[in-house]
C-alpha atoms as a PDB file:
ATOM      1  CA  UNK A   1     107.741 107.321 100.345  1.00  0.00           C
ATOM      2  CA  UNK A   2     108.695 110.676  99.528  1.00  0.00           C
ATOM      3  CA  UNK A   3     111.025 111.808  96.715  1.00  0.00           C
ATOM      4  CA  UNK A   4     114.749 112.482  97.569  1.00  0.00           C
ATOM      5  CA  UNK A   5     116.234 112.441  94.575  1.00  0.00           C
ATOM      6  CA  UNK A   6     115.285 113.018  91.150  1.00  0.00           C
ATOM      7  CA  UNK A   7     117.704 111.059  88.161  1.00  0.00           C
ATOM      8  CA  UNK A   8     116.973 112.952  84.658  1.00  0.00           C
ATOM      9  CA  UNK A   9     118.244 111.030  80.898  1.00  0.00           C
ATOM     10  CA  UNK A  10     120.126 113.293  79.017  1.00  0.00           C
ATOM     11  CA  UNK A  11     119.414 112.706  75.299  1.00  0.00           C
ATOM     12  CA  UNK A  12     116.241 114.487  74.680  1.00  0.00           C
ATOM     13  CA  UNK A  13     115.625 115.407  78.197  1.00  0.00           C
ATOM     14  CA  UNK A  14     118.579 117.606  79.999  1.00  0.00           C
ATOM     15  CA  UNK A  15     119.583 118.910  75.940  1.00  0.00           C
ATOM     16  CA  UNK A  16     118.738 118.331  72.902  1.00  0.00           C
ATOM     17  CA  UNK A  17     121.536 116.686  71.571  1.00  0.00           C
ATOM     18  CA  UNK A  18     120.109 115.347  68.464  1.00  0.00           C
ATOM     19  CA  UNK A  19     122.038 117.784  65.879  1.00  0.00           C
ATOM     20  CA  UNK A  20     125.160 116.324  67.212  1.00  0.00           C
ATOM     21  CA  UNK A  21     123.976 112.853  66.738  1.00  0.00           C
ATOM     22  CA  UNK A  22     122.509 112.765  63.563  1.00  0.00           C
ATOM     23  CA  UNK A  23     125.675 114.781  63.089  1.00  0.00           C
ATOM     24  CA  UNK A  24     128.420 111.912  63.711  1.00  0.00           C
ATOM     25  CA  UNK A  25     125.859 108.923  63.091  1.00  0.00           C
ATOM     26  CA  UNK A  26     125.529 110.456  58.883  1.00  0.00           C
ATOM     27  CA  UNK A  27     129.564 111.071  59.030  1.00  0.00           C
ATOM     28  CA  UNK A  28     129.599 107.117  59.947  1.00  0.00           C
ATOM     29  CA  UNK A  29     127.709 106.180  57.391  1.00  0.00           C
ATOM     30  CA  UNK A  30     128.954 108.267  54.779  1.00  0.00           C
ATOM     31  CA  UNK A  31     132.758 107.408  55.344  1.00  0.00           C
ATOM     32  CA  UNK A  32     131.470 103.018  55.532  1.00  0.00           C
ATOM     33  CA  UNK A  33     129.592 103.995  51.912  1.00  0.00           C
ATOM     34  CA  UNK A  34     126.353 104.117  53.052  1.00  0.00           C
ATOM     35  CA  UNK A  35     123.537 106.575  52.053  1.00  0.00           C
ATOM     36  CA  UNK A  36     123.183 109.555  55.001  1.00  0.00           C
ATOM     37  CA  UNK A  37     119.561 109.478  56.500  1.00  0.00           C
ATOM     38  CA  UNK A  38     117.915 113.012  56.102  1.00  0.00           C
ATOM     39  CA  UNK A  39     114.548 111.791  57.291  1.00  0.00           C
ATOM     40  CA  UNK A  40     114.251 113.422  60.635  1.00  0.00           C
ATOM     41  CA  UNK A  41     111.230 111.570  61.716  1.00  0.00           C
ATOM     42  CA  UNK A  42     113.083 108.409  61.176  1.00  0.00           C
ATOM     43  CA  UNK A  43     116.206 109.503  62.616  1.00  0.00           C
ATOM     44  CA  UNK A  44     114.745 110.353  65.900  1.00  0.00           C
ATOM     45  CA  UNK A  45     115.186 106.574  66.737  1.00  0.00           C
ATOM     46  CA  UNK A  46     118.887 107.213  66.990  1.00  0.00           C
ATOM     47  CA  UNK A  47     118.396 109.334  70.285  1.00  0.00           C
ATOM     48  CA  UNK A  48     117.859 107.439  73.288  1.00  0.00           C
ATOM     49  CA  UNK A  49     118.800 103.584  72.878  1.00  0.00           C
ATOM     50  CA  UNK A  50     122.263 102.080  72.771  1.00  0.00           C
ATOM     51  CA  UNK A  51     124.024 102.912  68.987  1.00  0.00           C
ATOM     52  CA  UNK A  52     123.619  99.437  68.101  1.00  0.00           C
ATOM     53  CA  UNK A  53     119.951  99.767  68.398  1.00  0.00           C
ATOM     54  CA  UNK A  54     120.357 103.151  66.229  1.00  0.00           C
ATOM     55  CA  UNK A  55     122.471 101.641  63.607  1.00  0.00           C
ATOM     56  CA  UNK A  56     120.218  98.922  62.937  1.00  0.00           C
ATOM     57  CA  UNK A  57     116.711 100.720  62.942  1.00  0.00           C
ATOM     58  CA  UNK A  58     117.938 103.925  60.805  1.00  0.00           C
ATOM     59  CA  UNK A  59     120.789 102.314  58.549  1.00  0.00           C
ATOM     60  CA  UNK A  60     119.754  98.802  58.974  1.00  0.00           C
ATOM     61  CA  UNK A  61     123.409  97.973  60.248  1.00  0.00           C
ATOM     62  CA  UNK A  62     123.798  94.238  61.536  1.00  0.00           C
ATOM     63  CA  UNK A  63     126.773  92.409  62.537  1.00  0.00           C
ATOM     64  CA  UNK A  64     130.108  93.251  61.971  1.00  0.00           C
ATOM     65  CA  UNK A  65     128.868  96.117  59.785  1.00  0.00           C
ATOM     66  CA  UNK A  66     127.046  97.304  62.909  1.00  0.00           C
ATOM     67  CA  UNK A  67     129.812  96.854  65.478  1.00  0.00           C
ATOM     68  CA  UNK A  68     132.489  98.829  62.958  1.00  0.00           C
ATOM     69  CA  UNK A  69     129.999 101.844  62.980  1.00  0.00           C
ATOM     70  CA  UNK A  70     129.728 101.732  66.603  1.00  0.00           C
ATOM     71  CA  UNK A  71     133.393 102.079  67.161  1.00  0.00           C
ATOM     72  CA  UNK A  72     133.648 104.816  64.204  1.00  0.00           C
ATOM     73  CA  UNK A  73     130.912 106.694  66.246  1.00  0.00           C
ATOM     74  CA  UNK A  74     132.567 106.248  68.917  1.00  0.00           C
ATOM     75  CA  UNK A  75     136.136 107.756  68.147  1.00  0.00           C
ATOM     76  CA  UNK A  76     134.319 110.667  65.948  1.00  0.00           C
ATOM     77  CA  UNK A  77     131.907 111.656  68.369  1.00  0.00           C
ATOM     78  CA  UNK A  78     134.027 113.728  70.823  1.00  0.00           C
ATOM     79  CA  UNK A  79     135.076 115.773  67.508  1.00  0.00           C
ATOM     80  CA  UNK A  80     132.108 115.964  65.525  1.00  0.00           C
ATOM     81  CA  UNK A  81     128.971 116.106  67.764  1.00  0.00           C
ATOM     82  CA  UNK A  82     129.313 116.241  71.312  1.00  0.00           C
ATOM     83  CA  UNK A  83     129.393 120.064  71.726  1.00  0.00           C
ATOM     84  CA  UNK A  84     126.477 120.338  68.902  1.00  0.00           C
ATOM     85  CA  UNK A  85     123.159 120.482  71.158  1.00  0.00           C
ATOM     86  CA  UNK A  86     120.425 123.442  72.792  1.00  0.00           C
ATOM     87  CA  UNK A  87     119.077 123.798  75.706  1.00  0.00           C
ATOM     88  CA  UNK A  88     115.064 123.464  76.512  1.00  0.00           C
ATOM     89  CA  UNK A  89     114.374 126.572  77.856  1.00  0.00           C
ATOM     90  CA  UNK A  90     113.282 126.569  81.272  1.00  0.00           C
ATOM     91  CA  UNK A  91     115.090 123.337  82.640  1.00  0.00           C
ATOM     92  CA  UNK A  92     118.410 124.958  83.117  1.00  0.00           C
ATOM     93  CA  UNK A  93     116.613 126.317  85.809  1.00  0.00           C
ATOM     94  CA  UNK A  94     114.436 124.388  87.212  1.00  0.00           C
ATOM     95  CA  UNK A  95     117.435 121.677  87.991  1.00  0.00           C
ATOM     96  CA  UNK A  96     118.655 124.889  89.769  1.00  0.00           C
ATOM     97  CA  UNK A  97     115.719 125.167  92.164  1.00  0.00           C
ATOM     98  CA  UNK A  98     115.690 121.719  92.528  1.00  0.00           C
ATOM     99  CA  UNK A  99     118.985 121.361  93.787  1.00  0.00           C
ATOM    100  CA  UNK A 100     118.376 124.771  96.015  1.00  0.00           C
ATOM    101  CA  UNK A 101     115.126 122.638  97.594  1.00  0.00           C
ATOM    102  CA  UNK A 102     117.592 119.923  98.793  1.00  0.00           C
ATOM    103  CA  UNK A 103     116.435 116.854  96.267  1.00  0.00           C
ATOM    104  CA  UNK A 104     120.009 114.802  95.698  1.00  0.00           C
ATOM    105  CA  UNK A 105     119.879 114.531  91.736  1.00  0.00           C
ATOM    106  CA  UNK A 106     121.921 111.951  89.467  1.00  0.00           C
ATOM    107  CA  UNK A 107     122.069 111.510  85.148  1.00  0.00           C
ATOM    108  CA  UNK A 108     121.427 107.971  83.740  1.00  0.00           C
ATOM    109  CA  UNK A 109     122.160 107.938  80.419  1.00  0.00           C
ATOM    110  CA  UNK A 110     122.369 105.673  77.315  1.00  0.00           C
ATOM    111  CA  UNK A 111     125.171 107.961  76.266  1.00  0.00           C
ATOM    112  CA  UNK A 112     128.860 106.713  76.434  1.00  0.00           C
ATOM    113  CA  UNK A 113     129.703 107.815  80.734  1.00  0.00           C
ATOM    114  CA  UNK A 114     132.827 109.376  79.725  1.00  0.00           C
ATOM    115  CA  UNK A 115     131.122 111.481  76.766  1.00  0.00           C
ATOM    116  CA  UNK A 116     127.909 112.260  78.763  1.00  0.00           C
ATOM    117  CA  UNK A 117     130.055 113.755  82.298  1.00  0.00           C
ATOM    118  CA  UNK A 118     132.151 115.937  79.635  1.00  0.00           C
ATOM    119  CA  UNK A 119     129.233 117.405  77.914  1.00  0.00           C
ATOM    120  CA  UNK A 120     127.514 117.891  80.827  1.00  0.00           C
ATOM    121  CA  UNK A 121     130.539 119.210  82.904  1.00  0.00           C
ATOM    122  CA  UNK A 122     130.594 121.629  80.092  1.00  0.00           C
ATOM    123  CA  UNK A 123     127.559 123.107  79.773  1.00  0.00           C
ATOM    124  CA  UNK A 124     125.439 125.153  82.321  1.00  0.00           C
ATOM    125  CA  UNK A 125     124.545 122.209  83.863  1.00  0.00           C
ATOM    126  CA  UNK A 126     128.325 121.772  85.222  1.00  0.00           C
ATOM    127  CA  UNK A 127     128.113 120.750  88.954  1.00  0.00           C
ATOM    128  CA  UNK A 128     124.428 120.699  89.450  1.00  0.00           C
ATOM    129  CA  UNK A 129     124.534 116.690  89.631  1.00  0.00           C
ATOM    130  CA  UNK A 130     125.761 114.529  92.257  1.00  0.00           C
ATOM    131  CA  UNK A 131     126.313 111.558  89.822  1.00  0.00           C
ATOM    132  CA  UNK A 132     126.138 110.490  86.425  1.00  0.00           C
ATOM    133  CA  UNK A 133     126.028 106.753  84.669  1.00  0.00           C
ATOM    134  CA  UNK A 134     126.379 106.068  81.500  1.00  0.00           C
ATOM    135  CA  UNK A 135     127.132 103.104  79.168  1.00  0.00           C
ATOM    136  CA  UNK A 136     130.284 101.008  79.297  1.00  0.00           C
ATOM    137  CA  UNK A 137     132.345 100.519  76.162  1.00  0.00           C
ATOM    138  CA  UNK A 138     130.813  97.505  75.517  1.00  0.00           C
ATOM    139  CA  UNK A 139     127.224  98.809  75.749  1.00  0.00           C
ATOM    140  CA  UNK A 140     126.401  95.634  78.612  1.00  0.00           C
ATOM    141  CA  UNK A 141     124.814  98.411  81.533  1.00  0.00           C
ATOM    142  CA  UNK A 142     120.767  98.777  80.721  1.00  0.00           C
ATOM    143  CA  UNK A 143     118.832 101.963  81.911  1.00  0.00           C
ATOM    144  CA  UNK A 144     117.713  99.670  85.323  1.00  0.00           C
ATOM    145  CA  UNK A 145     120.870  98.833  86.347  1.00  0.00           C
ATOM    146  CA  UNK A 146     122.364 102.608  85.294  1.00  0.00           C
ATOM    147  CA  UNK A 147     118.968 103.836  88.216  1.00  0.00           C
ATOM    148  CA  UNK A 148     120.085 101.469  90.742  1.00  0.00           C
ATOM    149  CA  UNK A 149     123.710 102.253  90.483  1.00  0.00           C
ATOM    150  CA  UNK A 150     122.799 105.963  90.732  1.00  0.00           C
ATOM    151  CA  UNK A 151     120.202 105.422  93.899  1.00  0.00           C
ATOM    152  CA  UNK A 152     123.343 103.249  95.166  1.00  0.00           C
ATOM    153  CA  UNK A 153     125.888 105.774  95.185  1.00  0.00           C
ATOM    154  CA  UNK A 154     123.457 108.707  96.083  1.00  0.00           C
ATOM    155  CA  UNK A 155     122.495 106.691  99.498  1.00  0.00           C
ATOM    156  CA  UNK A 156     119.047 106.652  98.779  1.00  0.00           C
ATOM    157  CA  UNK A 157     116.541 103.666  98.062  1.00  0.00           C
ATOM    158  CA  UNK A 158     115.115 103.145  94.721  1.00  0.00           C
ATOM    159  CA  UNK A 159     111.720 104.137  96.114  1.00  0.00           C
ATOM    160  CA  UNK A 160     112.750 107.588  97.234  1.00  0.00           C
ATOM    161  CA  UNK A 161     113.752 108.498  93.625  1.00  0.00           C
ATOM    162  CA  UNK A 162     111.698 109.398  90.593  1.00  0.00           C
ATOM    163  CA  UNK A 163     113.360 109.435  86.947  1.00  0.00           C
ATOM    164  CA  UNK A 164     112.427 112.449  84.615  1.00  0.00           C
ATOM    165  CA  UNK A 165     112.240 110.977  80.706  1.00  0.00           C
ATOM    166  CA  UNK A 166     111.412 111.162  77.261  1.00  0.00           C
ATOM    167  CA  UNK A 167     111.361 107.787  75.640  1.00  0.00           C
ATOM    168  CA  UNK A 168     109.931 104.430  76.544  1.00  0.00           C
ATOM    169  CA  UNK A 169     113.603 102.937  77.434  1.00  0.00           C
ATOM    170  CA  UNK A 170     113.288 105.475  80.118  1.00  0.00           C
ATOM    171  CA  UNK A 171     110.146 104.196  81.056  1.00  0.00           C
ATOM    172  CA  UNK A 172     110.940 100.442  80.964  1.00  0.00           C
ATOM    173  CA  UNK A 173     114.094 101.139  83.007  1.00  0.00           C
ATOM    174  CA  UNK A 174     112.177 103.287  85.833  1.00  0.00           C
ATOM    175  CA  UNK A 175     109.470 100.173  86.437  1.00  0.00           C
ATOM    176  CA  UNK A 176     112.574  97.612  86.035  1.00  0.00           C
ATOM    177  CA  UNK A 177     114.107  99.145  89.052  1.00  0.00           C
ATOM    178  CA  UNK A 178     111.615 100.558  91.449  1.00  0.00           C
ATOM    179  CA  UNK A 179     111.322 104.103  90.233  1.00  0.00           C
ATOM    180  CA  UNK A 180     108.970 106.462  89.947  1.00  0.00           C
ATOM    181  CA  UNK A 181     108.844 107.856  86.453  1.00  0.00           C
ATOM    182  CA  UNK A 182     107.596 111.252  84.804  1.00  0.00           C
ATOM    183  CA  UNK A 183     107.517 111.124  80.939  1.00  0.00           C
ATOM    184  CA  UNK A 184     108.532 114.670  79.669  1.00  0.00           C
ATOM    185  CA  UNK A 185     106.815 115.788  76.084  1.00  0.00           C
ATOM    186  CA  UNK A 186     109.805 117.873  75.114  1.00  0.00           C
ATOM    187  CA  UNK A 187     111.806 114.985  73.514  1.00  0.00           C
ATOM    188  CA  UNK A 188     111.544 112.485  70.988  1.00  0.00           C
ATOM    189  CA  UNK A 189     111.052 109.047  72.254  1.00  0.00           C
ATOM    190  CA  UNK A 190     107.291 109.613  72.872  1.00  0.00           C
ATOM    191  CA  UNK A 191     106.320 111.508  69.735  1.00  0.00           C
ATOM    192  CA  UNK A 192     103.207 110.126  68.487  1.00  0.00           C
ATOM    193  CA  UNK A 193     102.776 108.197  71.088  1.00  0.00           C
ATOM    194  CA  UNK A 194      99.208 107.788  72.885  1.00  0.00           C
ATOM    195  CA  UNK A 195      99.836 108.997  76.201  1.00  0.00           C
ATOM    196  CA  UNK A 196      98.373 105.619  77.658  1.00  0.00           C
ATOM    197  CA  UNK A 197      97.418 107.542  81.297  1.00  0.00           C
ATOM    198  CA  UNK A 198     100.424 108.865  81.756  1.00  0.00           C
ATOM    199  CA  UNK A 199     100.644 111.981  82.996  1.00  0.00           C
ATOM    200  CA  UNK A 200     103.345 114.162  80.740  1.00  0.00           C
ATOM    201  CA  UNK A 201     105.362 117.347  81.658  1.00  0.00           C
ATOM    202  CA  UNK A 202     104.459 119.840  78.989  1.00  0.00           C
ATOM    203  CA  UNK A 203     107.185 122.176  79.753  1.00  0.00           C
ATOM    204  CA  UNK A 204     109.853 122.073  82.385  1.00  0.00           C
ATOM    205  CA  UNK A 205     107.459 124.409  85.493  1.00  0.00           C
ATOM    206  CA  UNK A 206     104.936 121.687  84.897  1.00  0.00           C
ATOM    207  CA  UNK A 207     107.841 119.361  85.601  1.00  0.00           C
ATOM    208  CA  UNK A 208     109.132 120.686  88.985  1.00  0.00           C
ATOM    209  CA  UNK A 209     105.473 121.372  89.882  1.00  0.00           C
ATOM    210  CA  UNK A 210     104.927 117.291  89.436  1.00  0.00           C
ATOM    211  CA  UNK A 211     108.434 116.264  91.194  1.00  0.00           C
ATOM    212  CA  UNK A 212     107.513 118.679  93.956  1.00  0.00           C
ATOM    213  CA  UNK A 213     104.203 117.284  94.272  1.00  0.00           C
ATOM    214  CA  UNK A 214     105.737 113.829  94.968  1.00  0.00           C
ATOM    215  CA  UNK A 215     107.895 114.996  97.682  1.00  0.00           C
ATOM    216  CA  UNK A 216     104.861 115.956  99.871  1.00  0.00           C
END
């Protein structure tokens, strides 16, 4: 079936938002008395999953420990990181042609719904997208139910869409809920990872060239 509708992540895909991230996340730690992480290979875990997941994997947060730095995150995020991120040059535009070719396009994100739409709203990507999911407060939505609710409310089956991505979440979420998926190589979830015959966007023209590609 050919593509209608192309869904992007946001964290490491639409912006790089992980200045802004690391940002807030080191704030946490430093105001709960914890060491701040300055190992940016290491850190890179933190973009992408739910803050749980970053928590425990860079700070090795569990339990209550790990549920008061979500909330901190939370409430300091908005006034600490969310306007801290760059653009990957190129995509600005290319979401731009998109649109102008007709393809519906939607934002599934990890990102908290409320702080993802403001940061996007924005930005110079304000009113290119026809939807955008994010996480709940309580972190319960995964990527494959954030797709389907997207194809849902964009009126078009799951097998009509194709997700653009840079981390293996994205990837697990696309094949959980019909999707077609296009790993980008701009972000950080796939660093160092073998490519496994997947076929990456190097740059964001390779990108439109591949979603283009599937709509014929």
């Amino acid at each position: 079936m050919a593509v209608e509708a192309v869904v992007f992540d946001l964290d490491g895909t639409l912006l790089d938002t992980s200045e802004g991230i690391f940002r807030t996340a080191n704030t946490v730690a430093g105001i709960m008395g914890y060491g701040e992480c300055r190992d940016l290979e290491r850190f890179s875990l933190f973009v992408g999953p739910p803050l749980h997941v970053g928590f425990s994997k860079v700070f090795g947060l569990e339990g209550d420990e790990n549920r008061k730095a979500v909330s901190t995150y939370k409430k300091l995020y908005r006034s600490v990181g969310i306007d801290r991120y760059c653009y990957y040059p190129g995509l600005v535009e290319v979401v731009e042609a998109l649109k102008r070719d007709g393809f519906k396009l939607g934002v599934a994100t990890l990102k908290n719904e409320s702080a993802a739409t403001e940061m996007l709203s924005s930005s110079r990507y304000g009113g290119l997208f026809d939807v955008i999911k994010g996480s709940d407060e309580a972190e319960t939505l995964t990527k494959a139910m954030m797709l389907a609710a997207v194809c849902a409310e964009l009126k078009v089956p799951v097998s009509s869409a194709i997700l653009a991505g840079d981390s293996e979440s994205d990837e697990n979420g696309a094949r959980q809920a019909g999707l077609r998926f296009i790993p980008v190589s701009w972000g950080f979830g796939f660093q160092g990872r073998d490519k496994n015959g997947l076929e990456f966007a190097a740059d964001p023209s390779r990108l439109y060239d591949m979603i283009i590609k599937e709509r014929l």
